[in-house]
C-alpha atoms as a PDB file:
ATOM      1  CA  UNK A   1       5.408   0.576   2.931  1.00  0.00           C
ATOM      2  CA  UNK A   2       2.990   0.312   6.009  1.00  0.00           C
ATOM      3  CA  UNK A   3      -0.034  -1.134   6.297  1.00  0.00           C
ATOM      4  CA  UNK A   4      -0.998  -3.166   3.117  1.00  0.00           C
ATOM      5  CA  UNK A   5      -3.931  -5.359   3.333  1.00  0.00           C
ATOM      6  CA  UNK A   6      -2.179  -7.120   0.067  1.00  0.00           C
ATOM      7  CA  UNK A   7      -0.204 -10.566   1.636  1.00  0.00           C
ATOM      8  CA  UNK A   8      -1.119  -9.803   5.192  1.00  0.00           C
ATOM      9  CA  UNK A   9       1.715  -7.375   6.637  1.00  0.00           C
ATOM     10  CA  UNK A  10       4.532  -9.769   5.285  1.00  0.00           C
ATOM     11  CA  UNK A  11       6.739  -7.166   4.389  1.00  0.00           C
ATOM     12  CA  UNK A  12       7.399  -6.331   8.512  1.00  0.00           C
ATOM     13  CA  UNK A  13       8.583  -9.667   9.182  1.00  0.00           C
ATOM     14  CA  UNK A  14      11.445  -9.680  11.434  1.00  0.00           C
ATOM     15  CA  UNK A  15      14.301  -7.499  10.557  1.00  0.00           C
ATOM     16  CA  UNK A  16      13.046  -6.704   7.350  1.00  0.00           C
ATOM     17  CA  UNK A  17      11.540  -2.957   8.123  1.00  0.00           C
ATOM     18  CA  UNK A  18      15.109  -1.825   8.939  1.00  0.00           C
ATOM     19  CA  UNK A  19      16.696  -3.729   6.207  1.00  0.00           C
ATOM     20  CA  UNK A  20      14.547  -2.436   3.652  1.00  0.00           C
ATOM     21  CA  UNK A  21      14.040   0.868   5.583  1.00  0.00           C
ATOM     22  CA  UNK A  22      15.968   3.247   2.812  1.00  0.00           C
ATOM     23  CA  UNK A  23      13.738   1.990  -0.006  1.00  0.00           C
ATOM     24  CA  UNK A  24      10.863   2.624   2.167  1.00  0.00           C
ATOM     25  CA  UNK A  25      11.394   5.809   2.354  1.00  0.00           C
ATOM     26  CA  UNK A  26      12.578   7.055  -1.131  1.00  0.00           C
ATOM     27  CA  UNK A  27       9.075   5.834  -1.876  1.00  0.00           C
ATOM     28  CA  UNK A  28       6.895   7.770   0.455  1.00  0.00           C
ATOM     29  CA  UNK A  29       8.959  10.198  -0.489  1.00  0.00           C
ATOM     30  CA  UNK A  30       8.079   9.834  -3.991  1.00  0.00           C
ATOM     31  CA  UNK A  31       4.555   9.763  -3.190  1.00  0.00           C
ATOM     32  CA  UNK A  32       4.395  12.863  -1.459  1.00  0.00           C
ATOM     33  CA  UNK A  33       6.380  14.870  -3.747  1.00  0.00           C
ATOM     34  CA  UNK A  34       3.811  14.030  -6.503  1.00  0.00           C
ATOM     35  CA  UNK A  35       0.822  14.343  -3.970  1.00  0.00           C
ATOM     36  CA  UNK A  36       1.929  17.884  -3.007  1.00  0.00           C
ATOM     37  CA  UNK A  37       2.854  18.624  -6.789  1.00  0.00           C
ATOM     38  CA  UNK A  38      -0.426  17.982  -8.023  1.00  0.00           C
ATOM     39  CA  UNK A  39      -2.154  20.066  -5.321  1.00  0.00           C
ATOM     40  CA  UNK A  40      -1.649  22.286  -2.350  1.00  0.00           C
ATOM     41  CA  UNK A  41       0.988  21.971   0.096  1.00  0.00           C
ATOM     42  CA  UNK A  42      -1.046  22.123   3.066  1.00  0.00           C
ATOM     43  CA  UNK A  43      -2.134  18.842   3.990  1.00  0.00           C
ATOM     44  CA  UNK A  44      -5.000  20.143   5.568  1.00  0.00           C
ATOM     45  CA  UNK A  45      -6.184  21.114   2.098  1.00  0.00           C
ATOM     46  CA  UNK A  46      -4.737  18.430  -0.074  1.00  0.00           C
ATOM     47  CA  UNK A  47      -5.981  14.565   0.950  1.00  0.00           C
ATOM     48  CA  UNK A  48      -3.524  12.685  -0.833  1.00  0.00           C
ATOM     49  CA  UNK A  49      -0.416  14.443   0.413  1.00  0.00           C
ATOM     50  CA  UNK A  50      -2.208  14.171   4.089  1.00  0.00           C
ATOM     51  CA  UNK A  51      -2.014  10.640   3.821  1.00  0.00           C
ATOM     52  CA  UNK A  52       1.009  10.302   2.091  1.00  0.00           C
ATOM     53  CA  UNK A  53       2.806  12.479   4.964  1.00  0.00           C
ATOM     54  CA  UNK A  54       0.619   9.898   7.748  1.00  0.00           C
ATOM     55  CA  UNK A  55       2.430   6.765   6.201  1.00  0.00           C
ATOM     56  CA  UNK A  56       5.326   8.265   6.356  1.00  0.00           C
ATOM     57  CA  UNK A  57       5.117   9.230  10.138  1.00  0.00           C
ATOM     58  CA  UNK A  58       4.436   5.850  10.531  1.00  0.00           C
ATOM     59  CA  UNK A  59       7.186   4.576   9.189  1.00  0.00           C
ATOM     60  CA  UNK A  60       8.945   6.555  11.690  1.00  0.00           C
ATOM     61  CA  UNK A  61      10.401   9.342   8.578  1.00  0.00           C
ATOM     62  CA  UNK A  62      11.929  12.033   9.587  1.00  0.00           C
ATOM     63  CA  UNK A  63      10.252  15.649   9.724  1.00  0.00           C
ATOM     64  CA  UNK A  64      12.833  17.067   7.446  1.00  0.00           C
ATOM     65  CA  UNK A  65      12.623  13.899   4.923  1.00  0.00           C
ATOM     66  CA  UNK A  66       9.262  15.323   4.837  1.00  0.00           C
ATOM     67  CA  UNK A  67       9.663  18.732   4.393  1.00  0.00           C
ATOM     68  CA  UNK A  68      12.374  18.012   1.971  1.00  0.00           C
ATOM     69  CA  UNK A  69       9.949  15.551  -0.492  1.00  0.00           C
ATOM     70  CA  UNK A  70       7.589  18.420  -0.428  1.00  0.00           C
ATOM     71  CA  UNK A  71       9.994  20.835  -1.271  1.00  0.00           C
ATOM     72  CA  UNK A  72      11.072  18.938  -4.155  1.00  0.00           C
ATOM     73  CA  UNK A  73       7.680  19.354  -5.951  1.00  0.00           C
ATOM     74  CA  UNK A  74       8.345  22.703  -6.484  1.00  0.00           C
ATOM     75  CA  UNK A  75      11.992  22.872  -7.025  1.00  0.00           C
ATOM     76  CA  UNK A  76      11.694  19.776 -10.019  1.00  0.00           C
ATOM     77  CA  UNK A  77       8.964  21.601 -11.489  1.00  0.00           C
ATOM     78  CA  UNK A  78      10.030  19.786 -15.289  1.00  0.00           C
ATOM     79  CA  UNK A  79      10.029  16.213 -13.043  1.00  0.00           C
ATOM     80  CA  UNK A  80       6.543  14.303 -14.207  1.00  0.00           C
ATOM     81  CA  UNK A  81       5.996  11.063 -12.652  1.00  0.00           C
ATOM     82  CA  UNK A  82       2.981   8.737 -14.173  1.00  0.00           C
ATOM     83  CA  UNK A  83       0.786   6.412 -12.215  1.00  0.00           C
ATOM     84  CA  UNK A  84       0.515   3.113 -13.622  1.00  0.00           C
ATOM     85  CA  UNK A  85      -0.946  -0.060 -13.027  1.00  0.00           C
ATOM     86  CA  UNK A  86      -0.448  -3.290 -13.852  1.00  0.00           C
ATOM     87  CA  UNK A  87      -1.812  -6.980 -13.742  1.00  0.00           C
ATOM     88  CA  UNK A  88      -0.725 -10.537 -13.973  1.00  0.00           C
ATOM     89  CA  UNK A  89      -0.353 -13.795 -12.424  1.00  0.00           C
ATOM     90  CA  UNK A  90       2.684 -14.989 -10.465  1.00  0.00           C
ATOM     91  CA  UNK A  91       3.922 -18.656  -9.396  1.00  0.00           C
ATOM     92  CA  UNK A  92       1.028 -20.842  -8.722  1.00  0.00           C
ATOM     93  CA  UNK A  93      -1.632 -18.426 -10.892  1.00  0.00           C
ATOM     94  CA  UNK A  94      -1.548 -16.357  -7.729  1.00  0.00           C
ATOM     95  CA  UNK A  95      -3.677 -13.398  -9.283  1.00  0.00           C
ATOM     96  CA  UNK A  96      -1.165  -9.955  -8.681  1.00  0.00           C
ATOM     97  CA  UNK A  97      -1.752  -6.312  -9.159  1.00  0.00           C
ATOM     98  CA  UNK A  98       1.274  -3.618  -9.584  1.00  0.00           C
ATOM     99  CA  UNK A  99       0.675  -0.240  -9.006  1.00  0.00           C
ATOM    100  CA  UNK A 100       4.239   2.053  -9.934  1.00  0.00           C
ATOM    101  CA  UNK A 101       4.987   5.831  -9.901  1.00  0.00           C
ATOM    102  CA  UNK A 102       7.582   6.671 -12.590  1.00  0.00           C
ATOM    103  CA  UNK A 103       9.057   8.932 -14.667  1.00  0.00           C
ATOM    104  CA  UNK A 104      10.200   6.712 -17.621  1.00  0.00           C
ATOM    105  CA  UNK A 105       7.154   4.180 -18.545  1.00  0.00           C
ATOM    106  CA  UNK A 106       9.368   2.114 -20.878  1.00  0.00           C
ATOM    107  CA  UNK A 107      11.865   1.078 -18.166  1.00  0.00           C
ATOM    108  CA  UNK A 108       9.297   0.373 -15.165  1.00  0.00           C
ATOM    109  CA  UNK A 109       7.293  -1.756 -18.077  1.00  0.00           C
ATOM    110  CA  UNK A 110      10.497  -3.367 -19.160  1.00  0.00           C
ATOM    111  CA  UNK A 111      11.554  -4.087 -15.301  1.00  0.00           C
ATOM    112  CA  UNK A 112       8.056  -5.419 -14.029  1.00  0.00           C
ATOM    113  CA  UNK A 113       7.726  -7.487 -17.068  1.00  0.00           C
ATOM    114  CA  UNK A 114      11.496  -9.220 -16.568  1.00  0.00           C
ATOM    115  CA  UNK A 115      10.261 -10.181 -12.641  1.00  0.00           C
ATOM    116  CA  UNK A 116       7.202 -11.681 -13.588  1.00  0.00           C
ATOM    117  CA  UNK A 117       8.965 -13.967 -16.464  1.00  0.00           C
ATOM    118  CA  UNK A 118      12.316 -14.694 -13.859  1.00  0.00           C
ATOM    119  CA  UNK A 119       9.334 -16.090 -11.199  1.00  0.00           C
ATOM    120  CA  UNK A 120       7.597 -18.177 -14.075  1.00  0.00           C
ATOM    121  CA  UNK A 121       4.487 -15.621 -13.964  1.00  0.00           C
ATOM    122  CA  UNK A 122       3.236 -13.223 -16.706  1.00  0.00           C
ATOM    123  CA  UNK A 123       1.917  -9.752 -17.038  1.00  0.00           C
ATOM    124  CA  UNK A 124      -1.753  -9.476 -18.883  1.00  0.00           C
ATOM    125  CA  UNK A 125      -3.752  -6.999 -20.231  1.00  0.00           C
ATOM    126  CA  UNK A 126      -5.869  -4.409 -18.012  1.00  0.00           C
ATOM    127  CA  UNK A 127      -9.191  -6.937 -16.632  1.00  0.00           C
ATOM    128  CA  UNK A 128      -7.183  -9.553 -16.218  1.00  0.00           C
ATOM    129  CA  UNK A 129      -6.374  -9.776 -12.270  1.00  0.00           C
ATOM    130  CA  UNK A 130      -8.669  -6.653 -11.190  1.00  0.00           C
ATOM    131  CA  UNK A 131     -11.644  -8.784 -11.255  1.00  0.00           C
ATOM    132  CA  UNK A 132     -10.829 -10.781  -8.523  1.00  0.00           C
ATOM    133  CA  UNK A 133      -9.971  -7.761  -6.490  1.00  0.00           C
ATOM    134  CA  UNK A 134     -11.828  -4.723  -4.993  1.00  0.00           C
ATOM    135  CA  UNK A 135     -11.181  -1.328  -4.902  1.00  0.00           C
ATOM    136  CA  UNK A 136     -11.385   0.458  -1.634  1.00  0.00           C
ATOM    137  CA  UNK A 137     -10.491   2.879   0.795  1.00  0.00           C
ATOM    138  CA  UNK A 138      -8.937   1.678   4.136  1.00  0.00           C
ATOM    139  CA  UNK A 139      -7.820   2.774   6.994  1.00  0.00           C
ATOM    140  CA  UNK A 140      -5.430   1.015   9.730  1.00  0.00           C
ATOM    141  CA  UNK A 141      -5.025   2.519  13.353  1.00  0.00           C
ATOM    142  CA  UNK A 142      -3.443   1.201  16.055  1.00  0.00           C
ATOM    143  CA  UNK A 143      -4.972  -1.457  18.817  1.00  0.00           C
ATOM    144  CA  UNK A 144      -3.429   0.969  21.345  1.00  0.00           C
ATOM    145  CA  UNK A 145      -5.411   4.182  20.264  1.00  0.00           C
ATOM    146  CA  UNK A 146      -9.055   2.722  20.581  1.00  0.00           C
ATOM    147  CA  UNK A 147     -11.247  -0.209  21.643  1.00  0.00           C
ATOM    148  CA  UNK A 148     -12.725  -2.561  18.961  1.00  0.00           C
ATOM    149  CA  UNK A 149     -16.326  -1.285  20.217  1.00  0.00           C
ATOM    150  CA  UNK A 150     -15.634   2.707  20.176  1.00  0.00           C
ATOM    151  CA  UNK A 151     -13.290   1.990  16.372  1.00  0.00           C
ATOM    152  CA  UNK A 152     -16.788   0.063  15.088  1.00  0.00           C
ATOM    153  CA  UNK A 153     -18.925   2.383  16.011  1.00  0.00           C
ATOM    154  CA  UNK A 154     -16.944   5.466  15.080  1.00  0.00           C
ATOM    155  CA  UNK A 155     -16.599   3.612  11.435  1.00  0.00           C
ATOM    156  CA  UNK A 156     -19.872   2.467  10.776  1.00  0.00           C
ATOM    157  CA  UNK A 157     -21.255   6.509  12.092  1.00  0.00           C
ATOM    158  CA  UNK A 158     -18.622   7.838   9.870  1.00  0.00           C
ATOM    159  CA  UNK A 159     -20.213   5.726   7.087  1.00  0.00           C
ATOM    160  CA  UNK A 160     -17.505   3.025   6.617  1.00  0.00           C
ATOM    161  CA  UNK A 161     -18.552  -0.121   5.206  1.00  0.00           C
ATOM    162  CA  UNK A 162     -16.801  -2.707   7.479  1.00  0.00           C
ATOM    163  CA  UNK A 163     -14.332  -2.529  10.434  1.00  0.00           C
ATOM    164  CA  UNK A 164     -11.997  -5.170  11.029  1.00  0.00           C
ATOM    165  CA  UNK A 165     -10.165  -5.783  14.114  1.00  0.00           C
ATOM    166  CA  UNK A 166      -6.672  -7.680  13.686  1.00  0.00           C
ATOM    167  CA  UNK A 167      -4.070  -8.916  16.041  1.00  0.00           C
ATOM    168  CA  UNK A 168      -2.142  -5.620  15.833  1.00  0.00           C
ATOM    169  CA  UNK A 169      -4.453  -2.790  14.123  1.00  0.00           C
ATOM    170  CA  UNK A 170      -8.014  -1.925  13.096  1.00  0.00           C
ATOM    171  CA  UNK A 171      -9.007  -1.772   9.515  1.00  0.00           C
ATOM    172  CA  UNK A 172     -11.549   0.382   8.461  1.00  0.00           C
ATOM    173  CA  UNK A 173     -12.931  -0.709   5.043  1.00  0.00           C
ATOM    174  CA  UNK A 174     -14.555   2.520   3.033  1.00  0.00           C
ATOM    175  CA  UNK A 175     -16.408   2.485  -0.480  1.00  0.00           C
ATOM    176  CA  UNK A 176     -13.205   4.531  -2.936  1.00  0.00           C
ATOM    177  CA  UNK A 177     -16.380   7.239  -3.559  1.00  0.00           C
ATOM    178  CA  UNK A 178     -16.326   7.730   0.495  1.00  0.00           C
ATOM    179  CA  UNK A 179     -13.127   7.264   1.267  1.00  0.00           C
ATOM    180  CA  UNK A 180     -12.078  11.164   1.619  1.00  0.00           C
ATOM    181  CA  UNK A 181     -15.128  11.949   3.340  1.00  0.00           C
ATOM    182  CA  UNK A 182     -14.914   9.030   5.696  1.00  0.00           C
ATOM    183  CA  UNK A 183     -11.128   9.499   6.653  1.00  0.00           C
ATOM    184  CA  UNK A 184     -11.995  13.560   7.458  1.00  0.00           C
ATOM    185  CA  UNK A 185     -14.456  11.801  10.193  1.00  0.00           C
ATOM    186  CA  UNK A 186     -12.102   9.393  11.685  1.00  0.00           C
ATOM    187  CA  UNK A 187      -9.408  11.934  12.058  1.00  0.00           C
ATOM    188  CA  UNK A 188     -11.637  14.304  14.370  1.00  0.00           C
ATOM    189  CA  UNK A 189     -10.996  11.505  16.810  1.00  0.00           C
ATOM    190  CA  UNK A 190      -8.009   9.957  15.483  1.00  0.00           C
ATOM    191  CA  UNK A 191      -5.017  11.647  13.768  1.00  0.00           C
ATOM    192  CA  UNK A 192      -2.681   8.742  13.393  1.00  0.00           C
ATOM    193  CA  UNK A 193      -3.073   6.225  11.275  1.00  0.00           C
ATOM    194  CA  UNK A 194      -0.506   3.432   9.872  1.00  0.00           C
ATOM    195  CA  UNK A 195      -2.017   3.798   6.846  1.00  0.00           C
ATOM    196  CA  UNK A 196      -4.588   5.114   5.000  1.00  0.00           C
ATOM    197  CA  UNK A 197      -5.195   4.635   0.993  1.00  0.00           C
ATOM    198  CA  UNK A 198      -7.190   3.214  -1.781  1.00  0.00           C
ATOM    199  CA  UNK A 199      -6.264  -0.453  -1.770  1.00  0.00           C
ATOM    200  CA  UNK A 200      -6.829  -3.392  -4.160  1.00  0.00           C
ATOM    201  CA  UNK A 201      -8.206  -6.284  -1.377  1.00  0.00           C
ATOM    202  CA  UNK A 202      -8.821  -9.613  -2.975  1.00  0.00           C
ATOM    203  CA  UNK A 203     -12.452 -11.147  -3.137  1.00  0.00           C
ATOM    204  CA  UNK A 204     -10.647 -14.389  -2.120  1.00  0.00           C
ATOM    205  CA  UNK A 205      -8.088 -15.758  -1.302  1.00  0.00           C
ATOM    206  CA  UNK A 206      -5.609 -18.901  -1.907  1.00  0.00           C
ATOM    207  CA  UNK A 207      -4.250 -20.755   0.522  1.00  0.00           C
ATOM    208  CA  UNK A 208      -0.810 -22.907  -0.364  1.00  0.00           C
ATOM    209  CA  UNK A 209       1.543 -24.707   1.424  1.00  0.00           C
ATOM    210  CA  UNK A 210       5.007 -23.658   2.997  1.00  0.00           C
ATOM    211  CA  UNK A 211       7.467 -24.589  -0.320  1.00  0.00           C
ATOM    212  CA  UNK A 212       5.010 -22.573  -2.859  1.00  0.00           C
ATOM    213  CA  UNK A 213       4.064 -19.781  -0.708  1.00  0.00           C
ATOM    214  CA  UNK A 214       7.588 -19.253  -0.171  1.00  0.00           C
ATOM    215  CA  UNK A 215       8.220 -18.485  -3.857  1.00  0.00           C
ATOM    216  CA  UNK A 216       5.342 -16.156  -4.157  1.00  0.00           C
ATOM    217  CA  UNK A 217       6.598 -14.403  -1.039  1.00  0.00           C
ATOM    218  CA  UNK A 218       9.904 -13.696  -2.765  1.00  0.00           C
ATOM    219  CA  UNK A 219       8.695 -12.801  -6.039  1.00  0.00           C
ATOM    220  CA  UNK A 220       6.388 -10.171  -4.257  1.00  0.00           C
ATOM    221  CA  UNK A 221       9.017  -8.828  -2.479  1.00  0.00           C
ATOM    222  CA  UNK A 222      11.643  -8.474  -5.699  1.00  0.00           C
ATOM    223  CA  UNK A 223       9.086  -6.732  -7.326  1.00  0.00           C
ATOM    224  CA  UNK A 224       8.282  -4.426  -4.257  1.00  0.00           C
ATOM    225  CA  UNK A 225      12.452  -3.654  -4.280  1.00  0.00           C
ATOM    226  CA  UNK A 226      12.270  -1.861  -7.669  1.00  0.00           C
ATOM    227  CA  UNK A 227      12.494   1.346  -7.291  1.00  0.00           C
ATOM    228  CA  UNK A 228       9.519   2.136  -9.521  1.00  0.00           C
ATOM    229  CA  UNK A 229       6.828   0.184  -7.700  1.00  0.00           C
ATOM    230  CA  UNK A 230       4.759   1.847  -5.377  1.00  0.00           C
ATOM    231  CA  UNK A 231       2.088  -1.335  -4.116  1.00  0.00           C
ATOM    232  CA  UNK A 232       1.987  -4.691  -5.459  1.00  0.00           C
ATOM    233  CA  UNK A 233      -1.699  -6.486  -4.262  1.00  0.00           C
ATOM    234  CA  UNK A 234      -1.983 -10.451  -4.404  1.00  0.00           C
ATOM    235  CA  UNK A 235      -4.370 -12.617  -3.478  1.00  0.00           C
ATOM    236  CA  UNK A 236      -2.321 -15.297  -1.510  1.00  0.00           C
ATOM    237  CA  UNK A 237      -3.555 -16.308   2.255  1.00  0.00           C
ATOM    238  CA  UNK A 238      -0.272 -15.845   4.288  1.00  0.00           C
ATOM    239  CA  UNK A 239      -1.529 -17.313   8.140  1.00  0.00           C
ATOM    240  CA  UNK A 240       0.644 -16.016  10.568  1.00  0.00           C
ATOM    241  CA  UNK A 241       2.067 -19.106  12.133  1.00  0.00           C
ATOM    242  CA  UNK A 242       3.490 -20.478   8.556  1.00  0.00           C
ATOM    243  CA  UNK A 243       4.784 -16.869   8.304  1.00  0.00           C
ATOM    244  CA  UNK A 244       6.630 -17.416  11.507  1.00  0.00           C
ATOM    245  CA  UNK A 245       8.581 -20.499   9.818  1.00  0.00           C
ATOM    246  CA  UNK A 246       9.627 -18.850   6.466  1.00  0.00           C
END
């Protein structure tokens, strides 16, 4: 899934956008056929299917995937799908939020549970991993499409609360009560994002060596592969250069 302020971008390390490019998109997919199911099908007039349909330009989708996962919203009319979220600890205590899309609760429960027990973690009760997290909206464009000066001051006059400016992208950091309001702002100068969504970003951060951040890295990425999980948030420091080497 693009963007993801949870571990840093790790999930485009090299080669592993095409690999996991299918499973990519049978989840934006998912995500916009329940976006334009539980509104209208203009994005213009529906928010969440707007940036639902922007992550998956970004991911380079195809129009007609597109098209097709709105379609489906009104040809599965009996096909409910339930947001749920969940929270735990993985290896090393790392604290972990899940958040799936599904249409059987029993089996995503059952599934998430069995990857945090093979990893040595375990799943808690609501509480127990949000509080080290926040909630907010943000926003990731492109180096290439503005300056960090014209991006910070378009933010901050949009009413963003913080703008961060990364190697690759700028993220714009939004209060979840602004967050719609905000993003209709930015896009009358910008209409391409990488991403754009309410995010859980970690008040801090822990920082591990290569061996053990290697194990969290792999747990977070089995439980991004099932087919029910839509984000998974941790609050692991990945730097980029011990990224490079794993």
């Amino acid at each position: 899934m693009a963007g993801h302020s949870h571990w840093a971008g790790i999930k485009h390390r090299k080669g592993r956008a095409d690999k996991q490019r299918s499973k990519i998109f049978s989840k934006l997919s998912k995500e916009i056929t329940v976006a334009a199911k539980l509104g209208s099908k203009d994005p213009s007039m529906n928010p969440r299917l707007r940036s639902a349909i922007q992550s998956a330009r970004s991911a380079n989708m195809p129009k007609e995937n597109i098209e097709r996962a709105i379609s489906k919203s009104e040809a599965n009319k009996d096909l409910n799908y339930t947001n749920l979220l969940y929270e735990g600890f993985g290896p090393e205590k790392v604290a972990v939020i899940v958040e799936a899309l599904t249409d059987n609760k029993n089996r995503t429960a059952s599934n998430i549970r069995t990857i945090f027990q093979k990893f040595g973690g375990n799943l808690g009760e609501s509480g127990v991993a949000s509080h080290q997290f926040k909630h907010v909206g943000i926003i990731r464009i492109d180096k290439k499409k503005i300056s960090e000066d014209d991006i910070l001051e378009l933010a901050i006059n949009a009413g963003a609360e913080d703008c961060i400016s990364n190697s690759n992208y700028h993220e714009i950091i939004i209060k979840k009560e602004d967050f719609y309001k905000v993003k209709i702002e930015i896009e009358k100068k910008i209409q391409d994002f990488i991403s754009s969504g309410i995010e859980w970003i970690p008040l801090n951060k822990v920082l591990l060596d290569k061996e053990k951040t290697k194990s969290i890295l792999d747990f977070l990425e089995v439980l991004e592969n099932d087919e029910d999980v839509q984000h998974v948030y941790a609050n692991v420091d990945v730097l980029e250069n011990l990224m490079e080497k794993i």
